[in-house]
Each structure stands twice: as structure tokens, then as C-alpha cells.
Protein backbone atom coordinates (compact mmCIF):
# COMPACT_ATOMS: atom_id res chain seq x y z
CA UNK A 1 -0.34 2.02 -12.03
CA UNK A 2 2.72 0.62 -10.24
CA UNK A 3 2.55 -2.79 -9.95
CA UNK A 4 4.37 -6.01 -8.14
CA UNK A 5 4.52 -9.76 -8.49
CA UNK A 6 6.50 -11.80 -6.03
CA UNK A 7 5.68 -15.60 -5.63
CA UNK A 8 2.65 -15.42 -7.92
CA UNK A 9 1.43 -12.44 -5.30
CA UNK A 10 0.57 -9.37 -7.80
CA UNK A 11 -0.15 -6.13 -5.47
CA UNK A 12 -1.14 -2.95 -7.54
CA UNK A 13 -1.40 0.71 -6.43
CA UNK A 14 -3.61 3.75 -7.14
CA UNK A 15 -3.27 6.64 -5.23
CA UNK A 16 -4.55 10.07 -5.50
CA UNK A 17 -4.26 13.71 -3.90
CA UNK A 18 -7.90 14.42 -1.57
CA UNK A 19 -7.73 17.70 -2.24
CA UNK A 20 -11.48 18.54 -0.29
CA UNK A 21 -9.21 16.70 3.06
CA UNK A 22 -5.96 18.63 2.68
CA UNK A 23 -5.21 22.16 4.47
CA UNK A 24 -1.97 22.77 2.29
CA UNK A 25 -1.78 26.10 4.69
CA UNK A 26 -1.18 24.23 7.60
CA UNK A 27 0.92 21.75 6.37
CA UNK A 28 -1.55 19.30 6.02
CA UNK A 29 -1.67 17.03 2.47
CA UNK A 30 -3.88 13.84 2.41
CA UNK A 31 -3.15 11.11 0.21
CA UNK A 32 -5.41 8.22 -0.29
CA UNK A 33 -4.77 4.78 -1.78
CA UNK A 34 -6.02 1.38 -3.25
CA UNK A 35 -4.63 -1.38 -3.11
CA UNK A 36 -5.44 -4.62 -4.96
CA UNK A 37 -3.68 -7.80 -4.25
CA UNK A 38 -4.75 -10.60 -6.32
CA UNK A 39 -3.21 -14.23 -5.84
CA UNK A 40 -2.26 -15.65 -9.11
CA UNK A 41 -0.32 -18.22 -7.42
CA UNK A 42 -1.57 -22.30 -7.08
CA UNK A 43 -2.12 -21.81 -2.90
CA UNK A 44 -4.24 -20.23 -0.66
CA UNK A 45 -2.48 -17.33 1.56
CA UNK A 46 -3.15 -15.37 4.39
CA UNK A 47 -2.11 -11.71 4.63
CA UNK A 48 -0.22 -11.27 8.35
CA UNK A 49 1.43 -7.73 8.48
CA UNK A 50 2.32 -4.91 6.56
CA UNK A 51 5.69 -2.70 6.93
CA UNK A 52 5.40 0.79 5.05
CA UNK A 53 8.45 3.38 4.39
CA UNK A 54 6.83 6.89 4.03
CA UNK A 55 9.15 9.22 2.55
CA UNK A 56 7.77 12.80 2.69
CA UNK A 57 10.18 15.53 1.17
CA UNK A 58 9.75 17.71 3.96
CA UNK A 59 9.77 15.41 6.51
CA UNK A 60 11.88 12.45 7.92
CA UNK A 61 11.25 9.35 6.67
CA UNK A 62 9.12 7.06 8.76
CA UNK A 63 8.49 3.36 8.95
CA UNK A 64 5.17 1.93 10.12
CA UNK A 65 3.75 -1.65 10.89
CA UNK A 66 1.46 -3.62 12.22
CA UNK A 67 -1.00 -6.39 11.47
CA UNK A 68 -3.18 -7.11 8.55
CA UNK A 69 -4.70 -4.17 6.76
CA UNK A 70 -7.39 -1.92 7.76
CA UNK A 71 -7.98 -4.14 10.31
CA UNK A 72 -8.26 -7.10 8.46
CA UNK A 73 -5.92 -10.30 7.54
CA UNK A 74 -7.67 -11.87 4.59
CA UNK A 75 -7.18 -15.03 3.26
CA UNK A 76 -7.16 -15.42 -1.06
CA UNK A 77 -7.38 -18.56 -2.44
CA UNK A 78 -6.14 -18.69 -5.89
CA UNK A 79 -8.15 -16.63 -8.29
CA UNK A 80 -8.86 -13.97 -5.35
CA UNK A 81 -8.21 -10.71 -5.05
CA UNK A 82 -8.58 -8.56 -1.93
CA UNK A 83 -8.87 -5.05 -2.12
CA UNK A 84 -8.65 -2.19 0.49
CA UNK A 85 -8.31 1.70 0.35
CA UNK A 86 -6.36 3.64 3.00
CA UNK A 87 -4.56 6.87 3.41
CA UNK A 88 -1.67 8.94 4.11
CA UNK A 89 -0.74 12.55 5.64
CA UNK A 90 1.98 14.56 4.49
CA UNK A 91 3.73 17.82 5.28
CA UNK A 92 4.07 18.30 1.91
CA UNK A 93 2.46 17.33 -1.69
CA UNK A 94 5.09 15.16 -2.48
CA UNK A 95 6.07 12.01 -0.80
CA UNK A 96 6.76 8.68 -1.99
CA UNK A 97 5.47 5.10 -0.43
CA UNK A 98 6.57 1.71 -0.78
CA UNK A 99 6.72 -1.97 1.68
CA UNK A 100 5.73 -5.16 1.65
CA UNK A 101 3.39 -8.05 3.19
CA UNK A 102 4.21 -10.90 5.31
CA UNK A 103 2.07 -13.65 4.38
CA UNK A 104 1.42 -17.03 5.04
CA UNK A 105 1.05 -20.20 2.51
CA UNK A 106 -2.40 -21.66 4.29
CA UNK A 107 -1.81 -25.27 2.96
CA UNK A 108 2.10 -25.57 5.19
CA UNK A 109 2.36 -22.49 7.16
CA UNK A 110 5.41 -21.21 5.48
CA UNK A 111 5.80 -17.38 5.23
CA UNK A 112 6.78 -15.39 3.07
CA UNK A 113 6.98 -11.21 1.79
CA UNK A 114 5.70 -9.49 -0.83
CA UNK A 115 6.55 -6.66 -2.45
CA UNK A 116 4.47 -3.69 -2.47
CA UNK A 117 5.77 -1.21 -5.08
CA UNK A 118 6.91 2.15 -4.74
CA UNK A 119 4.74 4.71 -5.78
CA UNK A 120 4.41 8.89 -5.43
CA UNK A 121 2.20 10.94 -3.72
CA UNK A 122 2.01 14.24 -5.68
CA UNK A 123 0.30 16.79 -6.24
CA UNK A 124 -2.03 16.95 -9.65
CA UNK A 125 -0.61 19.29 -12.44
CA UNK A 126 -1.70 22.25 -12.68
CA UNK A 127 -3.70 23.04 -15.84
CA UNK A 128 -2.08 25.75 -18.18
């Protein structure tokens, strides 16, 4: 499980191919993902905004952004964790991911980014 710390910020990754979602015939390859972000840190933070690089082998690479997560920006206070699931399309069944967050120390209003680590999107082995 790829994992990241940056200013006592740990953000880990899961993903997996949804094979039952994906129409490999068309071109079509879902990929979903959790994400865990735990604050081991000493302050409370506030996720803002997320930036994502999408690499997709058979397409060109894309960058997407926006606010919060899954329509959310939650706040951790130390000892939380905040967890969300998402996915990703493909045009082929194997891509990699990787970005970071923008977040916010809630005591002074300083901001920051975290890392989110890179991690594929493959398809499973095959079984021999």
C-alpha cells in the first residue's frame, strides 16, 4: 500500500481494478480507490483542494482539481483519520496516479501540501 507522510500528514492508497464496471472492448477501464489520511501531527487541519496527475498509457496525461474531496473538506484533529473512496476511468488497464492536498493548519491559518503518493492502476494477473 503506497503510502505518504508530509508534516505529520500520512495519506495511504488502495486501489483496485472494478472489473463488473469496465467495458475493456470499448475502451473503457474503471479504477476505484481509498484513500485514508490520518493526522499524526500536534494540530488540527482542514483539507482545501486536491490536484491529481492521471497518467494513462494510452492516453495523454491529464491534471484535475478542485475543492475538497468527494464533496467534502474535512477537518482532523490530531488522532483523526478521514477516509473516502473514489474512482478513475481509463483507456487502458494501466495508468498510474499521484497529487497532493492543500490544507490548512486550523489553529493559524497557514497552508500547506501534502503529498499523495503515486500509485498504479493495473490490471490483476492473470492466473496460470
Amino acid at each position: 500500500m503506497p503510502v505518504a507522510v508530509t508534516q505529520g500528514i500520512r495519506v495511504s492508497v488502495l486501489a483496485r481494478y472494478e472489473a463488473a464496471e469496465s467495458r475493456p472492448d470499448d475502451g473503457r477501464y474503471l479504477f476505484s480507490y481509498r484513500i485514508a489520511i490520518a493526522n499524526h501531527g500536534r494540530r488540527p487541519v482542514q483539507l482545501l483542494h486536491r490536484h491529481w496527475t492521471i497518467i494513462d498509457s494510452l492516453a495523454p496525461r491529464m491534471e484535475v482539481e478542485g475543492p475538497g474531496v468527494v464533496g467534502n473538506t474535512p477537518v482532523m484533529e490530531p488522532g483523526e483519520q478521514y477516509t473516502y473512496s473514489s474512482f478513475c476511468e481509463l483507456h487502458s488497464g494501466f495508468g498510474r496516479m499521484q497529487g497532493s492536498y492543500r490544507m490548512r493548519h486550523l489553529d493559524d491559518g497557514s497552508e500547506f501540501d501534502v503529498a499523495i503518493p503515486a500509485f498504479d492502476l493495473h490490471l490483476p494477473h492473470a492466473a496460470n
